[in-house]
C-alpha atoms as a PDB file:
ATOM      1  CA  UNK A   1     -15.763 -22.485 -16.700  1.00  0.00           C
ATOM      2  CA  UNK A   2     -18.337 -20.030 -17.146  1.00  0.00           C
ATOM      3  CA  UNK A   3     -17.198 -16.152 -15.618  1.00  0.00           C
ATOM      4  CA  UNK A   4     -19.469 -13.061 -15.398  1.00  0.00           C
ATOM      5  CA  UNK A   5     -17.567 -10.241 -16.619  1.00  0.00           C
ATOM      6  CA  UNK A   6     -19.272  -6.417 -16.523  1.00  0.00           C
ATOM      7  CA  UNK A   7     -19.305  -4.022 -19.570  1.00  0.00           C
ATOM      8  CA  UNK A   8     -16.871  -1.344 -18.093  1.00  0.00           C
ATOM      9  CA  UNK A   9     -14.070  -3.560 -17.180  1.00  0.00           C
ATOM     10  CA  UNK A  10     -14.699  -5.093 -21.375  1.00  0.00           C
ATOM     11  CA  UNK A  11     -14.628  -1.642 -22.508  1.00  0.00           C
ATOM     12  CA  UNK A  12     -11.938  -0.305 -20.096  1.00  0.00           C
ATOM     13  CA  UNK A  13      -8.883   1.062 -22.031  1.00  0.00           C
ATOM     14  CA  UNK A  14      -6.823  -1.785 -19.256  1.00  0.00           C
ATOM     15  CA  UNK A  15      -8.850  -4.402 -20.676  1.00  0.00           C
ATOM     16  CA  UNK A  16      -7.689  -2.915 -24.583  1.00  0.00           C
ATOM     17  CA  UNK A  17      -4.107  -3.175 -23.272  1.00  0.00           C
ATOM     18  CA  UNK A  18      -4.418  -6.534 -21.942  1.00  0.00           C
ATOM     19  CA  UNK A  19      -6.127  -8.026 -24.702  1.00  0.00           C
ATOM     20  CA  UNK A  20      -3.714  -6.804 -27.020  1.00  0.00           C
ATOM     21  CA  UNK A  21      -0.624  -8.382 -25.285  1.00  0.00           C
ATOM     22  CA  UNK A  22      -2.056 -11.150 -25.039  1.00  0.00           C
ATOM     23  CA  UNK A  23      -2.830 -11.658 -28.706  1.00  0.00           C
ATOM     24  CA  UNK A  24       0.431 -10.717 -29.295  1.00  0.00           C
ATOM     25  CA  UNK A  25       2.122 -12.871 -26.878  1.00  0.00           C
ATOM     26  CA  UNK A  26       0.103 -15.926 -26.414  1.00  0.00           C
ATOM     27  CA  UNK A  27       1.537 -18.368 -29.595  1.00  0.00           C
ATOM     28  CA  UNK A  28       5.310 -17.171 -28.615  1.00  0.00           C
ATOM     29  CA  UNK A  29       6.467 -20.588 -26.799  1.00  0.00           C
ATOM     30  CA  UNK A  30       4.939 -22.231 -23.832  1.00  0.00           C
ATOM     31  CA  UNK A  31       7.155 -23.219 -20.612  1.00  0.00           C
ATOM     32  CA  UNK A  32       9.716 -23.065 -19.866  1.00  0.00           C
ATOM     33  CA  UNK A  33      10.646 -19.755 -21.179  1.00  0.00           C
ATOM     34  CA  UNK A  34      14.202 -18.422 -21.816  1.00  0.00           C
ATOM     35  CA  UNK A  35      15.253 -14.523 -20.993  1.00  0.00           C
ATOM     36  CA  UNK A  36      18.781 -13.741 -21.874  1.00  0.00           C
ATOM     37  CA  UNK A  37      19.515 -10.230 -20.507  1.00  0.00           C
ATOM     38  CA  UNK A  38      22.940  -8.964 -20.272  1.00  0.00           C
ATOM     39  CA  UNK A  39      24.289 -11.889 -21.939  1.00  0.00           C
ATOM     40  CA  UNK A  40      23.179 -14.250 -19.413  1.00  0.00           C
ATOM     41  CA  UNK A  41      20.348 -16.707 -20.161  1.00  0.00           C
ATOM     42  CA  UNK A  42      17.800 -17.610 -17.057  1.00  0.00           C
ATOM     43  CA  UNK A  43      15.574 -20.151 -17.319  1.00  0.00           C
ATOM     44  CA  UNK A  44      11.739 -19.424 -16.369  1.00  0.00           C
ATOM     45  CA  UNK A  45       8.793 -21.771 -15.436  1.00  0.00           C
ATOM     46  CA  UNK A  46       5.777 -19.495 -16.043  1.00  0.00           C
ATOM     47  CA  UNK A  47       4.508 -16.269 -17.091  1.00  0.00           C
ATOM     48  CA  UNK A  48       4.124 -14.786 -13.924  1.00  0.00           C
ATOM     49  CA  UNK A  49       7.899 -15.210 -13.486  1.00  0.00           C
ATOM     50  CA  UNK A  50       8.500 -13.516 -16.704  1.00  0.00           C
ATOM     51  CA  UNK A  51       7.142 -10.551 -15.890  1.00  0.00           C
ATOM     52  CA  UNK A  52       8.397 -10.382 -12.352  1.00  0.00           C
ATOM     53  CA  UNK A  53      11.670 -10.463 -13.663  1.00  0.00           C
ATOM     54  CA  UNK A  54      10.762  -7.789 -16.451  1.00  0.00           C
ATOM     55  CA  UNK A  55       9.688  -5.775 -13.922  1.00  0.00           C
ATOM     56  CA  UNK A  56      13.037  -6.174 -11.600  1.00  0.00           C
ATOM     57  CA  UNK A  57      14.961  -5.408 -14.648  1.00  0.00           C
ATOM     58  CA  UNK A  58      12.591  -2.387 -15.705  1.00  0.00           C
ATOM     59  CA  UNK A  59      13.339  -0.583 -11.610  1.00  0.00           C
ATOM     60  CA  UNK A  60      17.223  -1.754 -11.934  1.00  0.00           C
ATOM     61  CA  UNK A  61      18.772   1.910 -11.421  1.00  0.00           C
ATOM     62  CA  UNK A  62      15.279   3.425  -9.774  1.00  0.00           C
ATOM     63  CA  UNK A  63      15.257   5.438  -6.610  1.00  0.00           C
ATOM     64  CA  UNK A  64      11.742   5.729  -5.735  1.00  0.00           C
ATOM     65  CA  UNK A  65      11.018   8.221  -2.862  1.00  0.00           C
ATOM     66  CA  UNK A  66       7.423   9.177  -1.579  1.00  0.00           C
ATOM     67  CA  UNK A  67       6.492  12.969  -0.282  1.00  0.00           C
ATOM     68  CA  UNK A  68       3.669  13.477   1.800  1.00  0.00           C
ATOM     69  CA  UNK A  69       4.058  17.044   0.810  1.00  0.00           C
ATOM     70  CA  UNK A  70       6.385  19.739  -0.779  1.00  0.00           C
ATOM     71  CA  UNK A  71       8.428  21.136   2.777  1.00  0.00           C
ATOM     72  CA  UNK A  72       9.879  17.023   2.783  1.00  0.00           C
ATOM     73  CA  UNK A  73      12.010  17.717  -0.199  1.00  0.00           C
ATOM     74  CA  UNK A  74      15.555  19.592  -0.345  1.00  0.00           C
ATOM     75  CA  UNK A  75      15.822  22.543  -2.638  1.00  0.00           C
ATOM     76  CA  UNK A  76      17.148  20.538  -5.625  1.00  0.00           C
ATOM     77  CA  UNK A  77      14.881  17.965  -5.845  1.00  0.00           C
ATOM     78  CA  UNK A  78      11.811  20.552  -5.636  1.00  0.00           C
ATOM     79  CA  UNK A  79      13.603  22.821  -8.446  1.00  0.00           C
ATOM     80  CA  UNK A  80      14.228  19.493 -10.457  1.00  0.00           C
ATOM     81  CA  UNK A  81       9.986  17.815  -9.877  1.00  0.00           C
ATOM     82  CA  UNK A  82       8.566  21.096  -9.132  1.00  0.00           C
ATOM     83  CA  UNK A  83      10.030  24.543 -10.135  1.00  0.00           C
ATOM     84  CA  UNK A  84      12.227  24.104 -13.437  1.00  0.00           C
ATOM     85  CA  UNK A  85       9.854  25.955 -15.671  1.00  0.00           C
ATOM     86  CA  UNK A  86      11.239  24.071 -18.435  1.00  0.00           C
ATOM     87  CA  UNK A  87       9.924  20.585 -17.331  1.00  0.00           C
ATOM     88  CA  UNK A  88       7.088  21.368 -15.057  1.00  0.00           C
ATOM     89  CA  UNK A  89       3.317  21.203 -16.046  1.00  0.00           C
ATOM     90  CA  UNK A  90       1.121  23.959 -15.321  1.00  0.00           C
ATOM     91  CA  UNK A  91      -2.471  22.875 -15.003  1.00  0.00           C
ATOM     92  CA  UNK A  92      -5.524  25.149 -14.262  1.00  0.00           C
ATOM     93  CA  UNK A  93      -7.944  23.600 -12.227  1.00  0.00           C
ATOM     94  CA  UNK A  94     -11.582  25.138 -11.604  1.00  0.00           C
ATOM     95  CA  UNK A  95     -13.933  24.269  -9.421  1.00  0.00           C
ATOM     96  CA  UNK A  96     -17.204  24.365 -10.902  1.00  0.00           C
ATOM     97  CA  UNK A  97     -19.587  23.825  -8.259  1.00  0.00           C
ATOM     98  CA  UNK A  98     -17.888  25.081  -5.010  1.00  0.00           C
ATOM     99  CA  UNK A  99     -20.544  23.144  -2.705  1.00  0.00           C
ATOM    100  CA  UNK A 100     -19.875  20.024  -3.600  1.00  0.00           C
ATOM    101  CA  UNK A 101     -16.082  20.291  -3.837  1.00  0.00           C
ATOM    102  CA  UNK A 102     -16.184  21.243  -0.404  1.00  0.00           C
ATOM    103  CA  UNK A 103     -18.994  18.534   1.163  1.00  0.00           C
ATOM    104  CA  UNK A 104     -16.134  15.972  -0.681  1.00  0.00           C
ATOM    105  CA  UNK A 105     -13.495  17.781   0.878  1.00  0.00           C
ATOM    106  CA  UNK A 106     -14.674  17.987   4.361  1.00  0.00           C
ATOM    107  CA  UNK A 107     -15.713  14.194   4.319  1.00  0.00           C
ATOM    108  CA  UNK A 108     -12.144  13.101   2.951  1.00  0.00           C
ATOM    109  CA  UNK A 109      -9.704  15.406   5.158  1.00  0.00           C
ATOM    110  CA  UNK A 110     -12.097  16.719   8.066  1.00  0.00           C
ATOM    111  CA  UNK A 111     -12.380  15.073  11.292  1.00  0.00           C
ATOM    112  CA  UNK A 112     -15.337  12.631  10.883  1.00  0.00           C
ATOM    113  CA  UNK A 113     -14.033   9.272  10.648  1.00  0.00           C
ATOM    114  CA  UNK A 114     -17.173   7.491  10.346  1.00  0.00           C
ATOM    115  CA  UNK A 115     -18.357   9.242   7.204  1.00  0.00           C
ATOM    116  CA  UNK A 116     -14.549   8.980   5.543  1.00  0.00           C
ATOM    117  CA  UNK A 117     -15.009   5.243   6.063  1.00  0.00           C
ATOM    118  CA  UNK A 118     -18.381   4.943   4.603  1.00  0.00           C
ATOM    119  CA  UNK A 119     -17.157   6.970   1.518  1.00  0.00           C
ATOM    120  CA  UNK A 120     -14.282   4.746   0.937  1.00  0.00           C
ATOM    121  CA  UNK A 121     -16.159   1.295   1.412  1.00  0.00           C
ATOM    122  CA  UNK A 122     -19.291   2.533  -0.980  1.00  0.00           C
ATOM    123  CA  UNK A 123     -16.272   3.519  -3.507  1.00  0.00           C
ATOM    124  CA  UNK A 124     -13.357   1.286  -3.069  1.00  0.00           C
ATOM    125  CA  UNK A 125     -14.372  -0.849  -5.854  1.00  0.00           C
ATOM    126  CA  UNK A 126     -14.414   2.453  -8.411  1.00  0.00           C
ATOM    127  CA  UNK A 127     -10.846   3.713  -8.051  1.00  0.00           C
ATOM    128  CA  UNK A 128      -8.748   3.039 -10.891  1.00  0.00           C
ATOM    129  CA  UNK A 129      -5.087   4.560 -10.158  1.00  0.00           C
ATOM    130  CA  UNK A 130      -4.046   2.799  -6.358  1.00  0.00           C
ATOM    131  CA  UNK A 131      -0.464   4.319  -5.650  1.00  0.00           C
ATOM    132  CA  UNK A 132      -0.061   1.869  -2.475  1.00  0.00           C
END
């Protein structure tokens, strides 16, 4: 089987990560694969079950809640994601060329539907961090 693959997904830092488990994974045992966690042994028929059950037991104890902005959350949980000064990051951000920023701006939060649309569908295939 013969696959095209482009030069920035070879020379991605995901494709570095990737590669590297799977060199280090790939002579470890073939199916069915064992996971004892908790002193309890499971039996697993592939690799894709592996890691869904890695990644149940990696959100065991995980409360994940979503803000659309900062007025959603109560006082605590702003002072403990937000306001501590001993946790939070302080970033400076500078907007170099004030034109632009705002023709991006306008298209992604103004009113125009149509030309929010086209942006997304000529660069859908370019984002890199999908929080869905």
């Amino acid at each position: 089987v013969r696959r095209k693959v482009n030069w920035e997904l070879v020379t991605s830092n995901d494709y570095e990560q990737l590669l590297s488990v799977y060199l280090n994974t790939r002579s470890l045992s073939r199916p069915p694969f064992s996971l004892i966690y908790r002193g309890r042994r499971t039996k697993l028929l592939s690799a894709s079950e592996v890691l869904e059950r890695v990644k149940e037991i990696g959100r065991e104890g995980l409360y994940i809640q979503r803000y659309k902005g900062l007025g959603e959350m109560n006082p605590e949980q702003l002072w403990e994601t937000t306001m501590n000064p001993d946790t939070r990051h302080l970033l400076q951000v500078r907007v170099e060329d004030a034109v632009v920023a705002d023709e991006i701006f306008t298209v992604l939060m103004g009113d125009q539907v149509e030309e929010r649309r086209r942006f997304i569908e000529e660069h859908a295939l370019m984002v890199e961090n999908l929080d869905i």
